[in-house]
Protein backbone atom coordinates (compact mmCIF):
# COMPACT_ATOMS: atom_id res chain seq x y z
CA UNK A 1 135.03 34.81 -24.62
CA UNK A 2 134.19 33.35 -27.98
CA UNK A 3 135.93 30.49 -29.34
CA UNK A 4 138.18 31.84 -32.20
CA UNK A 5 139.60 31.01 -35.18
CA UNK A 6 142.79 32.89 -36.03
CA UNK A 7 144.48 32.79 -39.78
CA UNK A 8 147.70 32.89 -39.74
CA UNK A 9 149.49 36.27 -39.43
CA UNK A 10 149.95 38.69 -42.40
CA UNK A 11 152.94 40.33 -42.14
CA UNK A 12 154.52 43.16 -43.58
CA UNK A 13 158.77 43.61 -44.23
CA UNK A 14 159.81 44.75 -40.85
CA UNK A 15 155.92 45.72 -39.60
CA UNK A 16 153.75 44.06 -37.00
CA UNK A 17 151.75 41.31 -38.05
CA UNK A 18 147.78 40.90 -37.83
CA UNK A 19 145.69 38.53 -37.51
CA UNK A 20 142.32 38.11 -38.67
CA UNK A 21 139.36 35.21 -37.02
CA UNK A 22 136.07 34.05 -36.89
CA UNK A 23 133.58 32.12 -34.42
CA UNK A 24 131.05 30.19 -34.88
CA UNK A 25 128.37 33.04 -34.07
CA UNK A 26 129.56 35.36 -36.91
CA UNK A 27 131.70 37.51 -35.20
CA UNK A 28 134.94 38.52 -36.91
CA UNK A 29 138.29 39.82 -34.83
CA UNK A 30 141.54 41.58 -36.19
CA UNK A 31 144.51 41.39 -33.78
CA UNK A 32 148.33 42.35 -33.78
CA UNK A 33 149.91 38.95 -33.88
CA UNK A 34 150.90 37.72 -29.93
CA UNK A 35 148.24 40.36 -28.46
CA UNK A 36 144.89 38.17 -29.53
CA UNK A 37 143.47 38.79 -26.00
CA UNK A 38 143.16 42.72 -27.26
CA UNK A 39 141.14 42.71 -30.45
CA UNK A 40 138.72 44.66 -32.43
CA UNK A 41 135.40 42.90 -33.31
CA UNK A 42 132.83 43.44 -35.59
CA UNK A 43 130.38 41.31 -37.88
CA UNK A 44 131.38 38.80 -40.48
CA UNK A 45 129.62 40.99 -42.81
CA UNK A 46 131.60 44.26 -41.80
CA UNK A 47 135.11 42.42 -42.14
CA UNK A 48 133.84 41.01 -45.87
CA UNK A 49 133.00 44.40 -46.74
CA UNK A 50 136.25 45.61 -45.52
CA UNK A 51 138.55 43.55 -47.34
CA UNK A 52 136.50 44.26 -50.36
CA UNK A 53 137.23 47.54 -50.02
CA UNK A 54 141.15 47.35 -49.44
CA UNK A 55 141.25 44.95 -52.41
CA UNK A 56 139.37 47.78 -54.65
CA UNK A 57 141.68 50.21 -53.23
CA UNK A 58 139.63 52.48 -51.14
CA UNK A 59 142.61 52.41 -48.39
CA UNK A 60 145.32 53.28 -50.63
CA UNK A 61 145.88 56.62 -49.16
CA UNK A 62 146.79 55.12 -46.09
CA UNK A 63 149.91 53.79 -47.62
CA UNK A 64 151.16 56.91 -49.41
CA UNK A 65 154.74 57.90 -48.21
């Protein structure tokens, strides 16, 4: 396993809390907060583009009510 390094947890009002790392090898990992051991991985690269795309609000939709 890769050595990671975790951020500290973003958490939501009453919602489970995720995690985002890094290693050394560009690999990046988003986890629920307490459950690191089962995380989704993907390039360095892929999580940049993702949060740029959150931040210019291409996953708005997800939060509609």
């Amino acid at each position: 396993m890769a050595d990671i390094i975790w951020e500290d947890a973003f958490c939501g009002e009453g919602a489970s809390c995720y995690r985002i790392g890094v290693d050394r090898e560009g690999g990046s990992y988003i986890a629920v907060a307490g459950q690191e051991a089962a995380y989704l991985t993907d390039t360095a690269d892929a999580l940049r583009q993702l949060i740029r795309d959150i931040k210019a609000g291409k996953a708005d939709h997800l939060l509609a009510d």
